[in-house]
Protein backbone atom coordinates (compact mmCIF):
# COMPACT_ATOMS: atom_id res chain seq x y z
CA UNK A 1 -33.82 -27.55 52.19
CA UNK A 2 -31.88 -30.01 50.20
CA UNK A 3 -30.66 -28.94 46.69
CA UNK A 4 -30.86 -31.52 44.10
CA UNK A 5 -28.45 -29.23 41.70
CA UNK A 6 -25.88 -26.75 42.49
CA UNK A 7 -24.90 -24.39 39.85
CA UNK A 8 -21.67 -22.21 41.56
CA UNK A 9 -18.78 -20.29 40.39
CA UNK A 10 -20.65 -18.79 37.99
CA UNK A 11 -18.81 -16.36 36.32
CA UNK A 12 -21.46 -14.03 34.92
CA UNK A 13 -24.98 -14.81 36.13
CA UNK A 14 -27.90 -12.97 34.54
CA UNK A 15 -31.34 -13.49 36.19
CA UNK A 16 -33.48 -10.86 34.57
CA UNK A 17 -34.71 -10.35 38.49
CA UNK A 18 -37.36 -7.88 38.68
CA UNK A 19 -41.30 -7.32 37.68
CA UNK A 20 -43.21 -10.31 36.46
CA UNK A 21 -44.31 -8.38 33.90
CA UNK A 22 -43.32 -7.32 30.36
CA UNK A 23 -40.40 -4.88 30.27
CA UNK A 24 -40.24 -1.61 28.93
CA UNK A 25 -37.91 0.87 28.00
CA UNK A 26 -34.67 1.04 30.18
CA UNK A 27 -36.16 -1.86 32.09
CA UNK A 28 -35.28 -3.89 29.14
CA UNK A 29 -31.32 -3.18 29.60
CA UNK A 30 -31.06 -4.58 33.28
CA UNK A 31 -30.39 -7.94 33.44
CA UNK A 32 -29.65 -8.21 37.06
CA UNK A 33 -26.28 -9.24 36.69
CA UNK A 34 -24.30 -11.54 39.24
CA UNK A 35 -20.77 -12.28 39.07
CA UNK A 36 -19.64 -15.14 41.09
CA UNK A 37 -22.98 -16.58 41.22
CA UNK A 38 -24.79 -19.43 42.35
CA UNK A 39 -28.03 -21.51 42.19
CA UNK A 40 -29.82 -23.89 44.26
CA UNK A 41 -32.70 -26.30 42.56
CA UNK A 42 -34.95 -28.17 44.86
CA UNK A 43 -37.99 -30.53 43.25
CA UNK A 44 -38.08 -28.54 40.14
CA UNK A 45 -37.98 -24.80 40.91
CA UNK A 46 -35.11 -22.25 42.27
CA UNK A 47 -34.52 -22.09 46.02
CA UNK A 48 -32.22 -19.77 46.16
CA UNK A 49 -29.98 -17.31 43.94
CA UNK A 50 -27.14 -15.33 44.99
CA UNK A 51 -23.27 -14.59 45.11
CA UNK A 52 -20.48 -16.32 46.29
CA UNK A 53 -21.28 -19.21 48.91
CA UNK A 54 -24.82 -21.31 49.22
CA UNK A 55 -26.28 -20.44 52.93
CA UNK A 56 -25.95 -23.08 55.34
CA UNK A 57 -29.00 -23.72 55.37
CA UNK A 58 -29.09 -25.27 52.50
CA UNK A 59 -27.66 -28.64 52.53
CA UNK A 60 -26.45 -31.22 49.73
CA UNK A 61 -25.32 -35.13 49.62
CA UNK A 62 -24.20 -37.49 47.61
CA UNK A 63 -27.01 -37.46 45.09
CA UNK A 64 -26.96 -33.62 44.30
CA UNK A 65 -25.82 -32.65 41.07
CA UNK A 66 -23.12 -30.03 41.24
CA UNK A 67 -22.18 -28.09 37.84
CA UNK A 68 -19.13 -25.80 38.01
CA UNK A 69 -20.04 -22.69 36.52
CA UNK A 70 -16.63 -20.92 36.14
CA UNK A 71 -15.68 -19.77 32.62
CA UNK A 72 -19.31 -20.00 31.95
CA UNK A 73 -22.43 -17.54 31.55
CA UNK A 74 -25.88 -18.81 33.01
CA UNK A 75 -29.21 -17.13 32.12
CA UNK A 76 -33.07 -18.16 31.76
CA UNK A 77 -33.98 -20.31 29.34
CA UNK A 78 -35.03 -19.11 26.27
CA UNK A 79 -38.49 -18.97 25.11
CA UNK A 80 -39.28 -18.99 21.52
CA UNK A 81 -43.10 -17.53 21.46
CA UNK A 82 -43.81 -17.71 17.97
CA UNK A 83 -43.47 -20.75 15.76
CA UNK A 84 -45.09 -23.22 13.17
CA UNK A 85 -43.41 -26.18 14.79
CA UNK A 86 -46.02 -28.80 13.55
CA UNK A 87 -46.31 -29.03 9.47
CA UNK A 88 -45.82 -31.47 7.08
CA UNK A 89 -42.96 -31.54 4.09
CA UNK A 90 -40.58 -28.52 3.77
CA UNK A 91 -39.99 -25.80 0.95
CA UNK A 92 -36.64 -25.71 -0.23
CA UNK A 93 -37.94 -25.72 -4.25
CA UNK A 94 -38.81 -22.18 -3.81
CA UNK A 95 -35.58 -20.81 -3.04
CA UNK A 96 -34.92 -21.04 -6.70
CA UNK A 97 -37.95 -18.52 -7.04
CA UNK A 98 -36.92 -16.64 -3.81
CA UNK A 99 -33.27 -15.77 -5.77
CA UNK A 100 -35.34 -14.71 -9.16
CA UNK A 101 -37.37 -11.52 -7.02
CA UNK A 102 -40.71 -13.46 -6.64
CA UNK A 103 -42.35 -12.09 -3.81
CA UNK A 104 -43.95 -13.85 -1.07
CA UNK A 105 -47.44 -13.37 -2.13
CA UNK A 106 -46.67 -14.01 -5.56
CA UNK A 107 -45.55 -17.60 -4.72
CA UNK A 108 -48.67 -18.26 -2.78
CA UNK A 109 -50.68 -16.98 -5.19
CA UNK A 110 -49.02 -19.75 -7.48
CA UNK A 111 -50.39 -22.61 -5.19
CA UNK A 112 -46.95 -22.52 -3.30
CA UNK A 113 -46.15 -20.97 0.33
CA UNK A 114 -48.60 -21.92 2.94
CA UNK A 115 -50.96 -23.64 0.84
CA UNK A 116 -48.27 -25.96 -0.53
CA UNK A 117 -47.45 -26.79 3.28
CA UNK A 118 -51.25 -27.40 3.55
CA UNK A 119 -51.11 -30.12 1.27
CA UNK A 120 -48.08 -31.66 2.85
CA UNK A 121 -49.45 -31.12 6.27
CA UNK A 122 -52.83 -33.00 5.16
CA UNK A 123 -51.49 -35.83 3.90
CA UNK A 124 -48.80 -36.55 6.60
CA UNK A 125 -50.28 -39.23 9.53
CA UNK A 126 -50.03 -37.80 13.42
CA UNK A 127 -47.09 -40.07 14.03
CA UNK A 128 -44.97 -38.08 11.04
CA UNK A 129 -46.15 -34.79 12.13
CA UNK A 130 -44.99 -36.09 15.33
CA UNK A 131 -41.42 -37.45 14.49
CA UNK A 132 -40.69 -34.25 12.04
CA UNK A 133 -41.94 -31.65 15.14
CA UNK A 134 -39.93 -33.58 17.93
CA UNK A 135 -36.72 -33.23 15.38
CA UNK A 136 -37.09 -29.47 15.64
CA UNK A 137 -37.68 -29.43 19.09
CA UNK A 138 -34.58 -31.59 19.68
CA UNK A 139 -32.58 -28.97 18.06
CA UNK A 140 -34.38 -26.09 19.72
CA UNK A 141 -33.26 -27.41 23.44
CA UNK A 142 -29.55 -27.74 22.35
CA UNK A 143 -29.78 -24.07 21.35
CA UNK A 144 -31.30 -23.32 24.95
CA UNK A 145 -34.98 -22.90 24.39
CA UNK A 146 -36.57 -24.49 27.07
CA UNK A 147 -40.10 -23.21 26.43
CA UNK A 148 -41.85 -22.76 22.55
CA UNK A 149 -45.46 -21.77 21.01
CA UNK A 150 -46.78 -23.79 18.34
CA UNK A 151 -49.29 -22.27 15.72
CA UNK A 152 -52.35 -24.54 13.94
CA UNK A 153 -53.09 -22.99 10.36
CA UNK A 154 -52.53 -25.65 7.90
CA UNK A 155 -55.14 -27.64 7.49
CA UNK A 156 -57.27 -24.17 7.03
CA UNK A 157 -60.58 -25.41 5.84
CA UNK A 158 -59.56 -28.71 6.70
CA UNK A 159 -60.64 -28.75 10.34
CA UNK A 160 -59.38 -32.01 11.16
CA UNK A 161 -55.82 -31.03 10.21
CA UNK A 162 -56.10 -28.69 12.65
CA UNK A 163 -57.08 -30.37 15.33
CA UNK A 164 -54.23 -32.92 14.48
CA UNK A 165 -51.42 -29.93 14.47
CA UNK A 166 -52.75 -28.97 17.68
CA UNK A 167 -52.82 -32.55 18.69
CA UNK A 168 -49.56 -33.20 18.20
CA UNK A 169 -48.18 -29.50 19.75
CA UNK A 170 -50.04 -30.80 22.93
CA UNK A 171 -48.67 -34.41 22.92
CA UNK A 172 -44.76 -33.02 22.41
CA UNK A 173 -45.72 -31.28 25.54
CA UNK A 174 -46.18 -33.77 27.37
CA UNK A 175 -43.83 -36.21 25.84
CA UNK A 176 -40.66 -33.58 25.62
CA UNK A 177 -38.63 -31.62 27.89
CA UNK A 178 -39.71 -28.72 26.01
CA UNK A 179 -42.95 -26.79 27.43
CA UNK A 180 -45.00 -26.87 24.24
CA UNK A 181 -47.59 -23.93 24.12
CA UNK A 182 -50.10 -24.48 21.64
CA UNK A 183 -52.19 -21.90 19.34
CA UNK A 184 -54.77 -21.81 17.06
CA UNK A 185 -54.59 -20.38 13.89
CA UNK A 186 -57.07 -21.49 10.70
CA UNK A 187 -57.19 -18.03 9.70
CA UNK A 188 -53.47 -18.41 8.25
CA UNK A 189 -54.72 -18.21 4.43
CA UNK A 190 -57.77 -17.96 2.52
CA UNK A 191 -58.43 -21.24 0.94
CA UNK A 192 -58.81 -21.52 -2.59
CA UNK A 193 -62.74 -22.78 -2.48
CA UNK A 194 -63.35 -19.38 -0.45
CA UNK A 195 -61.33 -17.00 -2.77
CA UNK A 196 -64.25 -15.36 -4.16
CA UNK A 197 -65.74 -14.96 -0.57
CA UNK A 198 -63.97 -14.93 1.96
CA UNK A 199 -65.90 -13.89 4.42
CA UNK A 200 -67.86 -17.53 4.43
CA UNK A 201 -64.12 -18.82 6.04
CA UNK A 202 -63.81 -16.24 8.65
CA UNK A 203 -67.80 -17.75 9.52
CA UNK A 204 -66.55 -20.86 9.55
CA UNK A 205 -63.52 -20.47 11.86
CA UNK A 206 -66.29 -18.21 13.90
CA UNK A 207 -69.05 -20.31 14.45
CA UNK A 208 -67.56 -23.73 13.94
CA UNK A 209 -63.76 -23.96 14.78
CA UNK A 210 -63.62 -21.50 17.46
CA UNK A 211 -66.17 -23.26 19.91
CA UNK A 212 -65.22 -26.61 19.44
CA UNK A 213 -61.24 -25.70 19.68
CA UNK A 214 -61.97 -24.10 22.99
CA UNK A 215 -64.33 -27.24 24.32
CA UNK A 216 -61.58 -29.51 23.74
CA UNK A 217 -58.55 -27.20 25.21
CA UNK A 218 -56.95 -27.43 22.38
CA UNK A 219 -55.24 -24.20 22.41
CA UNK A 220 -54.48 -21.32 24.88
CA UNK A 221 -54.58 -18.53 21.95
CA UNK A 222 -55.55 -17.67 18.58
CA UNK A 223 -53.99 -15.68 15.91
CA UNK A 224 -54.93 -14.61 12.78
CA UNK A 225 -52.70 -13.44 9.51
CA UNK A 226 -53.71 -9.66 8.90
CA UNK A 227 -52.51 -9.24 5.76
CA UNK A 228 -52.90 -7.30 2.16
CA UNK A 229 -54.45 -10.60 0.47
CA UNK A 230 -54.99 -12.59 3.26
CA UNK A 231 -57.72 -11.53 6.80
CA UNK A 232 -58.55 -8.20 6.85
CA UNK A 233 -58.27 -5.69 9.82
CA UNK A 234 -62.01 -6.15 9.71
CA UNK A 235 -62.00 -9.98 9.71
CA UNK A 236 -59.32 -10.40 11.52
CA UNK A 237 -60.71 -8.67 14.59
CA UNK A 238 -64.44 -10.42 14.30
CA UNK A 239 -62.20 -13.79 14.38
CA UNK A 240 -60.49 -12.46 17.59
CA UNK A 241 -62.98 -11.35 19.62
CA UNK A 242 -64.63 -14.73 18.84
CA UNK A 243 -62.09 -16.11 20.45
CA UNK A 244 -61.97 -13.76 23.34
CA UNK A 245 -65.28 -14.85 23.86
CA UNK A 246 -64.66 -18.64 24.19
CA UNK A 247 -61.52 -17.54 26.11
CA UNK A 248 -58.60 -17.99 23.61
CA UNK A 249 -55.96 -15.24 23.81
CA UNK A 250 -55.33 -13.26 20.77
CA UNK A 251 -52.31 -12.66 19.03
CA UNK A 252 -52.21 -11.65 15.08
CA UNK A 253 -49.47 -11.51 12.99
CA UNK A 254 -49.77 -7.84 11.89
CA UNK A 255 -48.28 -5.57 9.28
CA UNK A 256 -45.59 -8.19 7.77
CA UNK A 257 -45.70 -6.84 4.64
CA UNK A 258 -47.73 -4.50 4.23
CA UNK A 259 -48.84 -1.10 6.40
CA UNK A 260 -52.80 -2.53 6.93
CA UNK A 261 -53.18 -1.11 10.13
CA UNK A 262 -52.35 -4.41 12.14
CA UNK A 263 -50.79 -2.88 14.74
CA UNK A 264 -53.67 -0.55 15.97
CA UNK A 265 -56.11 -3.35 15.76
CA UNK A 266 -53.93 -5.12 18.15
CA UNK A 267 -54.04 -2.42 20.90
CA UNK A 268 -57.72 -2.00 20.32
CA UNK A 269 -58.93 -5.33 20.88
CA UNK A 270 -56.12 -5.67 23.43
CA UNK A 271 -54.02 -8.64 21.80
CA UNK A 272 -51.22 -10.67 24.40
CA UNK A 273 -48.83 -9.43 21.03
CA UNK A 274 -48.98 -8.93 17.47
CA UNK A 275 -45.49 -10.56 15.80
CA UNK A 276 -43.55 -9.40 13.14
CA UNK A 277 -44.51 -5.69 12.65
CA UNK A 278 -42.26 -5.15 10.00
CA UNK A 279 -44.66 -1.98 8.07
CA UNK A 280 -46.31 -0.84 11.82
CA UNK A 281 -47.13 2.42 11.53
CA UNK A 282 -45.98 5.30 14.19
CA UNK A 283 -49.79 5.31 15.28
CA UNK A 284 -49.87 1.56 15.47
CA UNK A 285 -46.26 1.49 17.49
CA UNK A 286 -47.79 4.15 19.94
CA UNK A 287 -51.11 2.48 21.07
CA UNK A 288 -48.92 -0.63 21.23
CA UNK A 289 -47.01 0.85 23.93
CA UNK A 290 -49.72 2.83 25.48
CA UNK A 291 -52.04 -0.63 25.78
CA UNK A 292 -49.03 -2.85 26.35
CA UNK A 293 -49.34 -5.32 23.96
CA UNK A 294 -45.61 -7.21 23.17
CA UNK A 295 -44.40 -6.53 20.18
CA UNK A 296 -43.05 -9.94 18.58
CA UNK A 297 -40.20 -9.42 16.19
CA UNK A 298 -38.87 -12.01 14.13
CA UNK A 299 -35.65 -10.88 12.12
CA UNK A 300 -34.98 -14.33 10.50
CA UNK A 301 -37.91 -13.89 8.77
CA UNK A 302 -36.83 -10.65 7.49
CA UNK A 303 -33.12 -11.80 6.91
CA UNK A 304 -34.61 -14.65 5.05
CA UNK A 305 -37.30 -13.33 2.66
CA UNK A 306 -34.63 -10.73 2.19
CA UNK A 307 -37.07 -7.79 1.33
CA UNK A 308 -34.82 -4.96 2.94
CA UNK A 309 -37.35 -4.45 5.23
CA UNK A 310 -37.02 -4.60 9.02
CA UNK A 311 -38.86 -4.28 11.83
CA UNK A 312 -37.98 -0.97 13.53
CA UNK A 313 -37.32 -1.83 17.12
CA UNK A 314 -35.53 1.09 17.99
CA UNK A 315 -38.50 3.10 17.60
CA UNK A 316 -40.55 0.44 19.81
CA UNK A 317 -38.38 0.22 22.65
CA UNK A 318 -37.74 4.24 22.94
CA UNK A 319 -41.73 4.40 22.55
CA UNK A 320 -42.26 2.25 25.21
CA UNK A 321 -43.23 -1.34 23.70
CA UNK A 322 -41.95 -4.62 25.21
CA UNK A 323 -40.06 -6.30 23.05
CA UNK A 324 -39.65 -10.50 22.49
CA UNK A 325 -37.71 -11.84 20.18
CA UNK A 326 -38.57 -15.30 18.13
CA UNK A 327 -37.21 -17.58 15.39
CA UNK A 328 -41.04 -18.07 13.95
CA UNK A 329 -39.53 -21.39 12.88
CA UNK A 330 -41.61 -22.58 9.62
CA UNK A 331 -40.96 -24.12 6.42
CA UNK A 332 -41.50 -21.32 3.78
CA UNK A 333 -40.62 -18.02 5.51
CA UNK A 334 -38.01 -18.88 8.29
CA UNK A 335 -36.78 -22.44 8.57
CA UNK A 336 -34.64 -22.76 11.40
CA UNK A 337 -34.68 -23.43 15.08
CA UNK A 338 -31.60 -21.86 16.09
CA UNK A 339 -32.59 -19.23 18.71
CA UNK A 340 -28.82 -18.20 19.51
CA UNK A 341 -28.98 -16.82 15.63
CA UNK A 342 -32.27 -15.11 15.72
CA UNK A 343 -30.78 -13.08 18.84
CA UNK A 344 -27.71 -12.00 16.86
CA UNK A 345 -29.84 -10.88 13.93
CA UNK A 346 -31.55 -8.63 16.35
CA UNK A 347 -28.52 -7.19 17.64
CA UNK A 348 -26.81 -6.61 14.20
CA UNK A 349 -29.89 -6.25 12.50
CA UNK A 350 -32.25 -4.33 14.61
CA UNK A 351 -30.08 -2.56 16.30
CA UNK A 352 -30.41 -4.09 19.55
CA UNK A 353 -28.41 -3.99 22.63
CA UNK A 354 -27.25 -7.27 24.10
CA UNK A 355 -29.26 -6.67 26.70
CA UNK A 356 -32.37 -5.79 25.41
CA UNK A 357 -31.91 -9.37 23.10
CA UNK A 358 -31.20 -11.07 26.25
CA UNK A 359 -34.56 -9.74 27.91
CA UNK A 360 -36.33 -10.11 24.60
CA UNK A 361 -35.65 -13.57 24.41
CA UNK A 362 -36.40 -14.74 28.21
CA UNK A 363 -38.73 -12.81 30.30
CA UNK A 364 -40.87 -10.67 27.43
CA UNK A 365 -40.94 -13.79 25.45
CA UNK A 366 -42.50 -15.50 28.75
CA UNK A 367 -45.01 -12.39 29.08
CA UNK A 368 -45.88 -12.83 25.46
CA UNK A 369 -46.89 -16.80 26.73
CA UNK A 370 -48.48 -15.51 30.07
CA UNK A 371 -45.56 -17.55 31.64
CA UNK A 372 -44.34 -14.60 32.93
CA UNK A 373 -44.96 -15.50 37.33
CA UNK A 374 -43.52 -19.02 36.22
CA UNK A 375 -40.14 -18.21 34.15
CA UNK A 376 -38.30 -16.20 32.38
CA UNK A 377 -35.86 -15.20 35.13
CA UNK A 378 -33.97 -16.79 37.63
CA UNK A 379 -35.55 -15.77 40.86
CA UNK A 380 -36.43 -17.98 43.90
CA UNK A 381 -40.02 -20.11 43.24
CA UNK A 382 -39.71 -19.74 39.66
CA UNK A 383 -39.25 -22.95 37.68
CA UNK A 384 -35.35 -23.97 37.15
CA UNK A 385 -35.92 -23.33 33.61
CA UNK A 386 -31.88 -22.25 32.90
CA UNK A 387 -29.19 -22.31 30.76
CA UNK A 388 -25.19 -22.59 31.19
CA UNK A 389 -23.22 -21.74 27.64
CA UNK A 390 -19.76 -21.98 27.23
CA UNK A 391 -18.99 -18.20 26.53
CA UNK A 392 -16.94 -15.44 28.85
CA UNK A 393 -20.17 -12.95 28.47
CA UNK A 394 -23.43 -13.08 27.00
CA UNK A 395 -21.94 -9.96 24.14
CA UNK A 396 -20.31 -13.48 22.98
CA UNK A 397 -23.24 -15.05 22.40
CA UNK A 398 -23.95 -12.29 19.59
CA UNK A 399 -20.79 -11.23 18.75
CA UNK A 400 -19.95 -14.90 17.51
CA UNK A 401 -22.73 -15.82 15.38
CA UNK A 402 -24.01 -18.92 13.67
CA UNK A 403 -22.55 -21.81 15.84
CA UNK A 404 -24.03 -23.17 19.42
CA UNK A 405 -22.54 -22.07 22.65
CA UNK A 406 -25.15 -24.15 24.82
CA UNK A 407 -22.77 -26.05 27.29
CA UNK A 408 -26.15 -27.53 29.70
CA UNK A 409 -29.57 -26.92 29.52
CA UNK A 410 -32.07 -27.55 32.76
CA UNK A 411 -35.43 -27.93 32.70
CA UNK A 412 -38.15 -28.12 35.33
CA UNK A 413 -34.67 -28.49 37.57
CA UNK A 414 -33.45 -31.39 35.51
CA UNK A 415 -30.05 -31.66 33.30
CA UNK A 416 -32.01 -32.35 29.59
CA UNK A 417 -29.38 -31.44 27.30
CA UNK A 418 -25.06 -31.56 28.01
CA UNK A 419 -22.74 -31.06 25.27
């Protein structure tokens, strides 16, 4: 074997080694830990891992890349599963109303929110959706994320906004270093023509988006907003198990804002994760854990909508839930792509360790993806999917909050991003 990059001296080397699966519990503090470490990178993925000296039987030359790792922390790289990456415009005229005590709902209920991102999003061309989306996922691979989801859901009853969001999540993919993971998800808002009746919409996405999103591969999951105002528990699991049907995944963004009884639906129709799970009941935590669906939490959003209310992911992770973290980067609700932030909110905020961030962020963020045999640790056949930041421990990382620490970020085994 020849290694085309050499990652040595490492002075603190977390590979997450162990089950290629979500983990749980205590499994969620051990990071596998290597000091004085060292990686090997051959076409792509990880040859080898280990401490101290590469075997000799792997060899180099003048073309391998060697990065000197002392002073420096390497991990995974990150994987931010839950975004809006692809939408028109942005929101900043409602943080006037966001400082005055509107609530969320109130603003959409006043045309703005996710319906004024609709509008923005149907009038911008595939080339600006384009430009605006590969902006953010510039920014998102100098903070270390090497792999991201990107949700449909605003073109809504526009169907061909849709398929241009998801469009444009699969041609980033292609185009960028990031791994772009797309999702579907019309069922983000009632539109106004279907106020009075909703239930004609959740026909609609049924019998008309659903089958034609699958046909085309346009998306690997779909998700629905359960919300007080928005898809009910009942419509939001007919919608799913459409989509199980024509082989989408399901996710759902359950009990946000309100306790609706998100959470159990998830573990009932067996949902990949429901995200944010800010009002999940006891009940709803429990047959989370007992069914093993990921909990997604996303304190930005909570730190930015600034309702006092937080996801309680002490109570998950003692209960037995697997826990990922994401920045659910979107215009009204959480704008920003800075990953290294959303993982010190977590810690300060929710109360977890850095450890449990750390795993959060990189392997149950991967499970949450079904990436899990592929990355989120750094273990021999995986993809070189890793990151080196210039920090003496990954406690930095959260402990110094609100700047970038990325030093390198590789990708598929190649250098895409050097400070």
């Amino acid at each position: 074997m020849k290694a085309d990059i050499i990652i040595k001296n490492i002075d603190k080397l977390y590979t997450l080694k162990g089950p290629n699966r979500p983990r749980v519990k205590d499994e969620m503090r051990q990071v596998g830990l290597i000091e004085d470490g060292v990686v090997a990178i051959e076409d792509g993925k990880i040859i080898y891992v280990g401490q101290g000296q590469l075997p000799e039987d792997i060899k180099t030359d003048e073309t391998t890349v060697i990065i000197d790792g002392r002073g420096k922390v390497v991990t995974p790289g990150l994987v931010d599963s839950h975004t809006h990456l692809v939408h028109g415009g942005s929101r900043e005229n409602e943080l006037a109303m966001k400082l005055k005590g509107v609530k969320y709902l109130d603003i959409l209920a006043a045309g703005g929110g996710i319906l004024s991102t609709v509008n923005a999003t149907r009038n911008a061309t595939f080339q600006e959706l384009y430009d605006q989306a590969k902006k953010s996922l510039d920014r998102m691979l100098s903070y270390g994320v090497t792999t991201v989801e990107a949700k449909s859901g605003y073109g809504l009853d526009d169907f061909d906004t849709e398929i241009k969001q998801m469009e444009v999540a699969i041609k980033l993919g292609e185009d960028h270093p990031i791994d772009v993971i797309s999702t579907f998800m019309g069922a983000h808002a009632i539109p106004s023509r279907y106020k009075d009746n909703p239930d004609l919409f959740v026909d609609v996405i049924k019998n008309e988006m659903i089958p034609e999103v699958a046909k085309r591969g346009l998306a690997k999951f779909c998700d629905v907003f359960c919300e007080k105002g928005v898809f009910t528990v009942e419509q939001t699991k007919d919608i799913l198990e459409t989509g199980k049907q024509w082989g989408l995944l399901p996710k759902v963004h359950a009990d946000e804002i309100e306790t609706l009884g998100g959470a159990e639906l998830a573990a009932e129709i067996g949902c990949v994760s429901a995200d944010h799970l800010i009002a999940a009941s006891d009940k709803g935590i429990k047959m989370m854990a007992e069914k093993g669906v990921i909990g997604n939490l996303l304190p930005g959003t909570s730190f930015n909508l600034q309702s006092g209310k937080l996801a309680n992911a002490r109570k998950m992770i003692e209960e037995g839930v697997a826990v990922a973290l994401s920045t659910d980067y979107n215009p009204g609700s959480c704008p920003t792509e800075n990953m290294q932030l959303i993982m010190s909110f977590a810690s300060i905020m929710l109360k977890m360790t850095p450890e449990e961030v750390l795993t959060a962020a990189t392997i149950n963020g991967a499970a949450s993806l079904k990436l899990e045999e592929e990355i989120g640790s750094i273990e021999v056949g995986k993809k070189a999917d890793i990151v080196v930041f210039d920090v003496p421990n990954f406690e930095y990382i959260i402990y110094h909050f609100g700047v970038n620490h990325t030093d390198k970020v590789i990708k598929d085994g190649k250098v895409v991003f050097s400070k």
